[in-house]
Protein backbone atom coordinates (compact mmCIF):
# COMPACT_ATOMS: atom_id res chain seq x y z
CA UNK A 1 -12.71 10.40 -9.43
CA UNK A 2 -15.58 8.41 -7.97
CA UNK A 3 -16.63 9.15 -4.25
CA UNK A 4 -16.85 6.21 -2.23
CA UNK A 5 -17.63 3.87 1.32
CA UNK A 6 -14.65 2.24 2.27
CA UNK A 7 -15.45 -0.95 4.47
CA UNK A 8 -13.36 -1.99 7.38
CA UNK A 9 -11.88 -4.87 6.09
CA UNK A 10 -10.45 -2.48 3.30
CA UNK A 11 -8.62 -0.24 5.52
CA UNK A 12 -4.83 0.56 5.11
CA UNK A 13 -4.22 2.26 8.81
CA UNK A 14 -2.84 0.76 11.71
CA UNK A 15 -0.82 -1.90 10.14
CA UNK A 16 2.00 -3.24 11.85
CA UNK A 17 4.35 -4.09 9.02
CA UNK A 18 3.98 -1.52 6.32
CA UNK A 19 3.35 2.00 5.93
CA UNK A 20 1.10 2.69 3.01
CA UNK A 21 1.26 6.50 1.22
CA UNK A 22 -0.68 7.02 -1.95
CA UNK A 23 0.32 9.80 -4.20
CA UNK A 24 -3.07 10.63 -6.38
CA UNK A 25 -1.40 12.78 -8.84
CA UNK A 26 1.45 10.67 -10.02
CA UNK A 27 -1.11 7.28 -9.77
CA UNK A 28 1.22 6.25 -6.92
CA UNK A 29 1.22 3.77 -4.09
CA UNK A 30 4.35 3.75 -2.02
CA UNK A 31 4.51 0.36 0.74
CA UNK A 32 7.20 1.01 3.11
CA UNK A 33 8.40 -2.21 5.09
CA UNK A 34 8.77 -1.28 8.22
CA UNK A 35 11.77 -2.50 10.42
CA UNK A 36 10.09 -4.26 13.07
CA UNK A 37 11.38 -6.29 14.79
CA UNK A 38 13.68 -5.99 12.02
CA UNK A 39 13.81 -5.47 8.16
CA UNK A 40 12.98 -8.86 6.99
CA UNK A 41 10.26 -10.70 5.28
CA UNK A 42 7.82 -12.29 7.46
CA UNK A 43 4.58 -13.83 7.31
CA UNK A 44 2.54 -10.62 8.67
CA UNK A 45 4.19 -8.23 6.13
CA UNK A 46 3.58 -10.52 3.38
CA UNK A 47 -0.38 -10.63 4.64
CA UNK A 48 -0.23 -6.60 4.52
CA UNK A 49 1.16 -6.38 1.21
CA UNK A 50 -1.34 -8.67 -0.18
CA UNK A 51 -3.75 -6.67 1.39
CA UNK A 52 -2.86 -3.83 -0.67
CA UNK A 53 -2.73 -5.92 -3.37
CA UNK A 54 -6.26 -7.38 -2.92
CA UNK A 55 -7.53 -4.08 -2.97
CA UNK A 56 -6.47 -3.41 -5.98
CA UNK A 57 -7.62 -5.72 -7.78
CA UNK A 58 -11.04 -4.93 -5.86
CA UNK A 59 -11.67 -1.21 -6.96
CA UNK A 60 -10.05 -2.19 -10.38
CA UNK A 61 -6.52 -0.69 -9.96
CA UNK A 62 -8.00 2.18 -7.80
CA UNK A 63 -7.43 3.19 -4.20
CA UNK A 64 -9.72 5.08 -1.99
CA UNK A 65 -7.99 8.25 -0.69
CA UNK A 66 -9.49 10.86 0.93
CA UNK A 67 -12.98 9.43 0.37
CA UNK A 68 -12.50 8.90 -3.45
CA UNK A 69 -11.33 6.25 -5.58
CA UNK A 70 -7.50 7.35 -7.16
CA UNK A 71 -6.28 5.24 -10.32
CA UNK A 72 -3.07 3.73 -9.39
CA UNK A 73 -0.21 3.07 -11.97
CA UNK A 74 2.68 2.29 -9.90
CA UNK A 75 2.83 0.04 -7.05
CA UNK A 76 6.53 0.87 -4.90
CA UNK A 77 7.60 -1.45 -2.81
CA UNK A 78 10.29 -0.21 -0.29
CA UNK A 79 11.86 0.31 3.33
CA UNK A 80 12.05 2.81 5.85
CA UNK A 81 15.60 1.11 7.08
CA UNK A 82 18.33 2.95 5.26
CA UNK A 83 19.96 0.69 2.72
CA UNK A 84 17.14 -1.27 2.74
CA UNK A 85 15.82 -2.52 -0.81
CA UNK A 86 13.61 -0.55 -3.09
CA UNK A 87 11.63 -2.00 -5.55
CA UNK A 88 8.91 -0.18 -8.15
CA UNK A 89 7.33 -1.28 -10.99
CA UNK A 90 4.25 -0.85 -13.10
């Protein structure tokens, strides 16, 4: 893993929309919608997810965690409203 700066425009706290885990030894990134106002798509949580998305394709399919760069495999997309959609892929 390669230690690194991460710059503030690159930083996946305090989002309003989505809660973003990554799970380094599985190559994991899990994006939890979150239900407010209400579990639906809206033009905020679409600018979060892209987010995630951009920085991806910034450190090469990597994302920092804990101060290191993580390879990421699998990007999860899914809710934290029970019986809310789930969606994973590669």
């Amino acid at each position: 893993m390669n230690t690194v700066a991460i710059g503030n425009e690159f930083n996946l706290e305090n989002l309003s929309q989505i809660d973003v885990e990554i799970d380094p030894r599985h190559g994991i990134v899990w994006v939890y919608q979150k239900s407010t106002p209400r579990p639906c798509f809206n033009p905020q949580l679409i600018s979060e997810v892209r987010k995630v998305q951009l920085m991806l394709e910034t450190y090469h399919g990597c994302l920092p965690y804990q101060g290191e760069l993580v390879p990421i495999h699998y990007h999860v997309l899914d809710s934290r409203a029970p019986g809310i959609f789930s969606m994973g892929g590669i």
